[in-house]
PDB file of N, CA and C in Angstrom:
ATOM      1  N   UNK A   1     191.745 267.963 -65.540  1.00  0.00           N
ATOM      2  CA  UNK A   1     190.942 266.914 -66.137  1.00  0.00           C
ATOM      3  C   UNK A   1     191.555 265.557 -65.795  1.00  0.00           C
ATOM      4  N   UNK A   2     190.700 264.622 -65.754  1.00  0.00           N
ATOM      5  CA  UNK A   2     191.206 263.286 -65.257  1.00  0.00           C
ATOM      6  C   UNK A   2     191.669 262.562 -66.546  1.00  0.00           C
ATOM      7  N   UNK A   3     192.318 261.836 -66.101  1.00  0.00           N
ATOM      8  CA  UNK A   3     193.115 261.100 -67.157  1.00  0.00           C
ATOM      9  C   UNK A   3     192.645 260.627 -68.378  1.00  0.00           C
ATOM     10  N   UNK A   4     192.825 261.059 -69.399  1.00  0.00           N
ATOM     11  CA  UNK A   4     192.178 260.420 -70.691  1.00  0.00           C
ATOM     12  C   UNK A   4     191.861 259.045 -70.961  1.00  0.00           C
ATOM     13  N   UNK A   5     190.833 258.532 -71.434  1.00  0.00           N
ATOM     14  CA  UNK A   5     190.869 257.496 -71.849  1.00  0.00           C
ATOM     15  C   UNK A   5     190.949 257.052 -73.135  1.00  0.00           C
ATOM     16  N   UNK A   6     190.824 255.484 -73.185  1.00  0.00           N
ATOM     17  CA  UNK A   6     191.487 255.151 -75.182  1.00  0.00           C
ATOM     18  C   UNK A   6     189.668 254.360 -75.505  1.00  0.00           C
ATOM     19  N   UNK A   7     190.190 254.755 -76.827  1.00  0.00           N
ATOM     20  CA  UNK A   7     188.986 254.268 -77.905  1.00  0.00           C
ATOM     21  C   UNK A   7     189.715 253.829 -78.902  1.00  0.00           C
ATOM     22  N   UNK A   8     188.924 252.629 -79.695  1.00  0.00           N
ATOM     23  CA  UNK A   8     189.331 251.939 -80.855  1.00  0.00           C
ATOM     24  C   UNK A   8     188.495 252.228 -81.433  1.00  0.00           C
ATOM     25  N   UNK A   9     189.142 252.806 -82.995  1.00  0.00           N
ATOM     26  CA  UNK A   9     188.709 253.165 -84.179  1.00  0.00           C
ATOM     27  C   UNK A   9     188.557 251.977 -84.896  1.00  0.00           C
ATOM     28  N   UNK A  10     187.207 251.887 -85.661  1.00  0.00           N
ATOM     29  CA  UNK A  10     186.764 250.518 -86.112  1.00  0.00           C
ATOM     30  C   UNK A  10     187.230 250.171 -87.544  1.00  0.00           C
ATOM     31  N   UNK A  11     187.319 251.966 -87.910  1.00  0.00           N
ATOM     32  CA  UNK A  11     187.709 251.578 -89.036  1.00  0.00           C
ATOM     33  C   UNK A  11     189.308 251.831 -89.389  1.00  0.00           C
ATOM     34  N   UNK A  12     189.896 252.273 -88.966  1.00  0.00           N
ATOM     35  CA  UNK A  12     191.387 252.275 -88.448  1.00  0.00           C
ATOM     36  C   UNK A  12     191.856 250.895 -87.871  1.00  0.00           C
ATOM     37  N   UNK A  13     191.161 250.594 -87.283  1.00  0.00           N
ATOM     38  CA  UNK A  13     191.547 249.236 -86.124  1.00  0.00           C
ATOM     39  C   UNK A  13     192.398 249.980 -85.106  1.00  0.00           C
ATOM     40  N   UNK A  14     193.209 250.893 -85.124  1.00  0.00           N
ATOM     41  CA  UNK A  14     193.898 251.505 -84.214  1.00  0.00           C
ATOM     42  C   UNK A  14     193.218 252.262 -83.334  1.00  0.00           C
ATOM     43  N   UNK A  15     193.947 252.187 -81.987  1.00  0.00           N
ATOM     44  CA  UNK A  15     193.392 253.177 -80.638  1.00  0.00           C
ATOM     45  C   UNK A  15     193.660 254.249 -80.607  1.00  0.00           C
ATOM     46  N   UNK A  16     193.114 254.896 -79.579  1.00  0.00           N
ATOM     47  CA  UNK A  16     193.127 256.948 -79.868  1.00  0.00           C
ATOM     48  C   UNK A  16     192.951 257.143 -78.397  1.00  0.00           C
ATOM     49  N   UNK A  17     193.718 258.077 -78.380  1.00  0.00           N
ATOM     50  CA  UNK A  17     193.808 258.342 -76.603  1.00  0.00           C
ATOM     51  C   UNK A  17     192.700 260.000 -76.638  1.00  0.00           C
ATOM     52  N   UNK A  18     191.619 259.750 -76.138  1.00  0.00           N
ATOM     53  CA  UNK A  18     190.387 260.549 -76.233  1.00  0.00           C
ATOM     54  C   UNK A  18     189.920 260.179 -77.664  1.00  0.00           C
ATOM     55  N   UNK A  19     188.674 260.900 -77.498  1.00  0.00           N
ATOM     56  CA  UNK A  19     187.149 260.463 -78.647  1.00  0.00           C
ATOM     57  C   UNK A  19     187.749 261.355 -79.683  1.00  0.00           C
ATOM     58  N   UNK A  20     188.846 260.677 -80.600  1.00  0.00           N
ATOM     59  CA  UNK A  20     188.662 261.663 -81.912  1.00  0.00           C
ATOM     60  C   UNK A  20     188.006 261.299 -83.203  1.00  0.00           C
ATOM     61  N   UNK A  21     188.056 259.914 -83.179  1.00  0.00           N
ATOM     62  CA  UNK A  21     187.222 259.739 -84.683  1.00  0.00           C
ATOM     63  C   UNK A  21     185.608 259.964 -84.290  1.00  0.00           C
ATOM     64  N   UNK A  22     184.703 260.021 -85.384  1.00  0.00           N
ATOM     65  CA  UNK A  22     183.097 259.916 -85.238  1.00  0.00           C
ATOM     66  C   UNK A  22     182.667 258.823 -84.276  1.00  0.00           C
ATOM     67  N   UNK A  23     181.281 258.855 -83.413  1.00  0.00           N
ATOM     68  CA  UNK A  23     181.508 258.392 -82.388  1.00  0.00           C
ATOM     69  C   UNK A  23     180.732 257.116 -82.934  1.00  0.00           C
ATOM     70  N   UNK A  24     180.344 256.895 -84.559  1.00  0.00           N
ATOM     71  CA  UNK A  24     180.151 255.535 -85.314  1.00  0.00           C
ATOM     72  C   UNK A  24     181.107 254.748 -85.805  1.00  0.00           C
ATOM     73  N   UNK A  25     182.368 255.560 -85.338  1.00  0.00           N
ATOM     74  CA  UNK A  25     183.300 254.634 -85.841  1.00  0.00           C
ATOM     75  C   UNK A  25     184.260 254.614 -84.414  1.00  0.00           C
ATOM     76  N   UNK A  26     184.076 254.666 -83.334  1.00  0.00           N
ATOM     77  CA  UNK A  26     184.664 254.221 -82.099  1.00  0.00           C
ATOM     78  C   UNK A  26     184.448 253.272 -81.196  1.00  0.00           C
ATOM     79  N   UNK A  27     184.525 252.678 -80.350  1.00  0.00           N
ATOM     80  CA  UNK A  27     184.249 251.465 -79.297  1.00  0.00           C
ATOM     81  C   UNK A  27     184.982 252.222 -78.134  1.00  0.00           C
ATOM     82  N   UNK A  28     184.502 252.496 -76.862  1.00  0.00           N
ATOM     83  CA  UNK A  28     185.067 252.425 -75.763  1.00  0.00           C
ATOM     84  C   UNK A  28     184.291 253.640 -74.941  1.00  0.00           C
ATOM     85  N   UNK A  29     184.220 253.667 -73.887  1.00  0.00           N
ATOM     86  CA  UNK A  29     186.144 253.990 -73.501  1.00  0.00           C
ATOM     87  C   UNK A  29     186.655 252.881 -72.943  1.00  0.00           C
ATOM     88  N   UNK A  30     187.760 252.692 -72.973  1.00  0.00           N
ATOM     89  CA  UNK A  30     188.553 251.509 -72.312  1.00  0.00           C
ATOM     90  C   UNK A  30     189.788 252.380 -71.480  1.00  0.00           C
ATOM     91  N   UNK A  31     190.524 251.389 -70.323  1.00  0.00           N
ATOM     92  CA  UNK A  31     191.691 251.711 -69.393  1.00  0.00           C
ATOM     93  C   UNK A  31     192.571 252.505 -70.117  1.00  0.00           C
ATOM     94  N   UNK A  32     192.838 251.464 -70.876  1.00  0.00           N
ATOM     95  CA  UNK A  32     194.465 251.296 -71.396  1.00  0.00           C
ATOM     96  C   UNK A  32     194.500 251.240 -73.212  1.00  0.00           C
ATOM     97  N   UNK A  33     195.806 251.837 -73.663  1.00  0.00           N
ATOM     98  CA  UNK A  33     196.100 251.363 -74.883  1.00  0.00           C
ATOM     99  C   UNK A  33     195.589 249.686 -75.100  1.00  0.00           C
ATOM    100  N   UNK A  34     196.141 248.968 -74.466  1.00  0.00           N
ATOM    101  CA  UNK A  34     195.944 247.683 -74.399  1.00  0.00           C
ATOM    102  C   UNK A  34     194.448 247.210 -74.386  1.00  0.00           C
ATOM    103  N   UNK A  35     193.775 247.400 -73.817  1.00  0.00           N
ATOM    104  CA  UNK A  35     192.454 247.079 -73.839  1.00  0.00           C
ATOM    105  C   UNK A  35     191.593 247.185 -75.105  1.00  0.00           C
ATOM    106  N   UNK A  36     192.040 248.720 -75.514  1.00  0.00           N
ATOM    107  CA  UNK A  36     191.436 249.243 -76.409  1.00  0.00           C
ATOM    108  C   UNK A  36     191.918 248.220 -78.132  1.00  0.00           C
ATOM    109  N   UNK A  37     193.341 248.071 -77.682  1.00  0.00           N
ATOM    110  CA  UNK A  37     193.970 247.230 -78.723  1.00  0.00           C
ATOM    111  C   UNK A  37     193.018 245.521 -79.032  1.00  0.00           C
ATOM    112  N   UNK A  38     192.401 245.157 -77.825  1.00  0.00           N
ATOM    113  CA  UNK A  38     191.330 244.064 -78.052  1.00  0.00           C
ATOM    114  C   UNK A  38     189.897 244.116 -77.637  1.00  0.00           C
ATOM    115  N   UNK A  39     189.722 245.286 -78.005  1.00  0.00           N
ATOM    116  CA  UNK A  39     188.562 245.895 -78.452  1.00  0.00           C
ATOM    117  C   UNK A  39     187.436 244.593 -78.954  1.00  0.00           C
ATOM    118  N   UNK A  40     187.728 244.042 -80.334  1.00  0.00           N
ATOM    119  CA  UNK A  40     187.022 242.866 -80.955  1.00  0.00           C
ATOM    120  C   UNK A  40     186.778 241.646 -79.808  1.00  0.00           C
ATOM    121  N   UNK A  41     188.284 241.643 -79.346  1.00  0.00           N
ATOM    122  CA  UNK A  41     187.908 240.094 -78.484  1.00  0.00           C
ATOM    123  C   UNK A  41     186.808 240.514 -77.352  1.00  0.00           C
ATOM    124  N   UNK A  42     186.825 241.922 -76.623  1.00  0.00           N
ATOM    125  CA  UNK A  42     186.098 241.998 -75.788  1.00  0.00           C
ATOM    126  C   UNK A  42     184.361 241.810 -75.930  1.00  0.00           C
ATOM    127  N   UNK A  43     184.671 242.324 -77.178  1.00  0.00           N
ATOM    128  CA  UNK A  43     182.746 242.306 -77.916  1.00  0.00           C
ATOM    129  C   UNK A  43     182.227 240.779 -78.027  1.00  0.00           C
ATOM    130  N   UNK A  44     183.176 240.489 -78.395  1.00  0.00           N
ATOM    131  CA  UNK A  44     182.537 238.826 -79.214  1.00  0.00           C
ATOM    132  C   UNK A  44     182.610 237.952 -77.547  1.00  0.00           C
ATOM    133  N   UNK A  45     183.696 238.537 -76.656  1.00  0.00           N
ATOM    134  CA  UNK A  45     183.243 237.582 -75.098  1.00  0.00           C
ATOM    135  C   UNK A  45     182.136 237.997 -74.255  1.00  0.00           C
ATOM    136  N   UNK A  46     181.683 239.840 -74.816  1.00  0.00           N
ATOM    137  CA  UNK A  46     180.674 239.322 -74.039  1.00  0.00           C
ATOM    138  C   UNK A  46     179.197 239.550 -75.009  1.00  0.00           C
ATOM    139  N   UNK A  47     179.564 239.297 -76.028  1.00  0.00           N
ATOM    140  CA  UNK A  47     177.840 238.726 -76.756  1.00  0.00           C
ATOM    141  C   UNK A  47     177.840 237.419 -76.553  1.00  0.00           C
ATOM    142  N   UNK A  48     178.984 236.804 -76.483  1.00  0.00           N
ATOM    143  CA  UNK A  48     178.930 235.594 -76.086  1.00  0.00           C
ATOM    144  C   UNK A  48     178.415 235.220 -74.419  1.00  0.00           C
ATOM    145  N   UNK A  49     178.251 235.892 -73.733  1.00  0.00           N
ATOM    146  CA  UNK A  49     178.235 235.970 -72.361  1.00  0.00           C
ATOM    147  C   UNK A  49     176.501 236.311 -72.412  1.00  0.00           C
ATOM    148  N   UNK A  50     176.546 237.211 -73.200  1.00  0.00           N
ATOM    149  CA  UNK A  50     174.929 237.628 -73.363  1.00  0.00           C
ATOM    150  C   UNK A  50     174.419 236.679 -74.097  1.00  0.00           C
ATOM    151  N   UNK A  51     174.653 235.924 -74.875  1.00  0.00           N
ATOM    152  CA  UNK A  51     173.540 235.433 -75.566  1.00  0.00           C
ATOM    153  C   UNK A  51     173.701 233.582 -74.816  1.00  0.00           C
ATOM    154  N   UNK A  52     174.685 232.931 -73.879  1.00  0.00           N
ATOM    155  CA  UNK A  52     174.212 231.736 -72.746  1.00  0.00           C
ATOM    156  C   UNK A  52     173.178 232.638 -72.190  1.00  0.00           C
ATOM    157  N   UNK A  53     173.016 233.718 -71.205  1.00  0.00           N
ATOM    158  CA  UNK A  53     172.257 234.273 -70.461  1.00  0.00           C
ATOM    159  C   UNK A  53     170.941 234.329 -71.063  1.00  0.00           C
ATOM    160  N   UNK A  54     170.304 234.760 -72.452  1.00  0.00           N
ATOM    161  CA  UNK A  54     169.202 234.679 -72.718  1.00  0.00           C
ATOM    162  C   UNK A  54     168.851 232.933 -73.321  1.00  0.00           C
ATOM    163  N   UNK A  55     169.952 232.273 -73.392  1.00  0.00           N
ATOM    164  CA  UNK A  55     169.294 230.758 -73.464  1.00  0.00           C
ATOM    165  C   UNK A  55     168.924 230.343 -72.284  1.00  0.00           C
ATOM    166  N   UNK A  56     170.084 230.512 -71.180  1.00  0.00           N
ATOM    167  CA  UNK A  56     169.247 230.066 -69.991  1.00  0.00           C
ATOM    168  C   UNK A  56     168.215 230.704 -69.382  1.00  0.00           C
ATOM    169  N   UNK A  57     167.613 232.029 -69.739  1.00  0.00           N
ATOM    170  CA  UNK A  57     166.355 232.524 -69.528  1.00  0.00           C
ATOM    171  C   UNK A  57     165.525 232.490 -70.318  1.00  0.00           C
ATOM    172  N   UNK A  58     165.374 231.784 -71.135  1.00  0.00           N
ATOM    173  CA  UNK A  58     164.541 231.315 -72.454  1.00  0.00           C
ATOM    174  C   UNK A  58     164.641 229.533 -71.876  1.00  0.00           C
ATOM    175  N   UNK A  59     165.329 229.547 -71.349  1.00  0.00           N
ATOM    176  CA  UNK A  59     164.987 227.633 -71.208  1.00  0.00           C
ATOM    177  C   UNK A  59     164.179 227.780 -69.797  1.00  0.00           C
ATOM    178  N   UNK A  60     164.166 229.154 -68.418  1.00  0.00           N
ATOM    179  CA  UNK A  60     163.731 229.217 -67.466  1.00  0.00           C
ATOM    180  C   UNK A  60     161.873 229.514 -67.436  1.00  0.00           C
ATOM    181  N   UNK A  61     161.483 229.943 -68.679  1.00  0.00           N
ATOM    182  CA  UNK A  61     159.988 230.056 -69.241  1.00  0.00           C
ATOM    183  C   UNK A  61     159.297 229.271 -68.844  1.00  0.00           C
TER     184      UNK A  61
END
């Protein structure tokens, strides 16, 4: 099997190397411990990323 990957438990806040908590309370898969450890920052950069993209396609109308 290929190398496991990590998930952050949402409600733990802590990472898990493979899917062990419920898959409503996980985020990922991600690389690395590390990644998984900024889990939050990654969400909020890219809703942030998504939501310029639908202003500037809402201003392109």
């Amino acid at each position: 099997m290929a190398d496991k990957q990590w998930y952050f438990n949402m409600v733990t806040e802590q990472p898990e190397l493979g899917p062990k908590s419920p898959i409503d309370q996980r985020m990922g898969p991600y690389r690395s411990r590390e990644e998984a450890l900024h889990a939050w920052d990654i969400v909020k950069s890219r809703n942030a990323e998504w939501e310029e993209q639908d202003r500037q396609w809402k201003g392109n109308r």
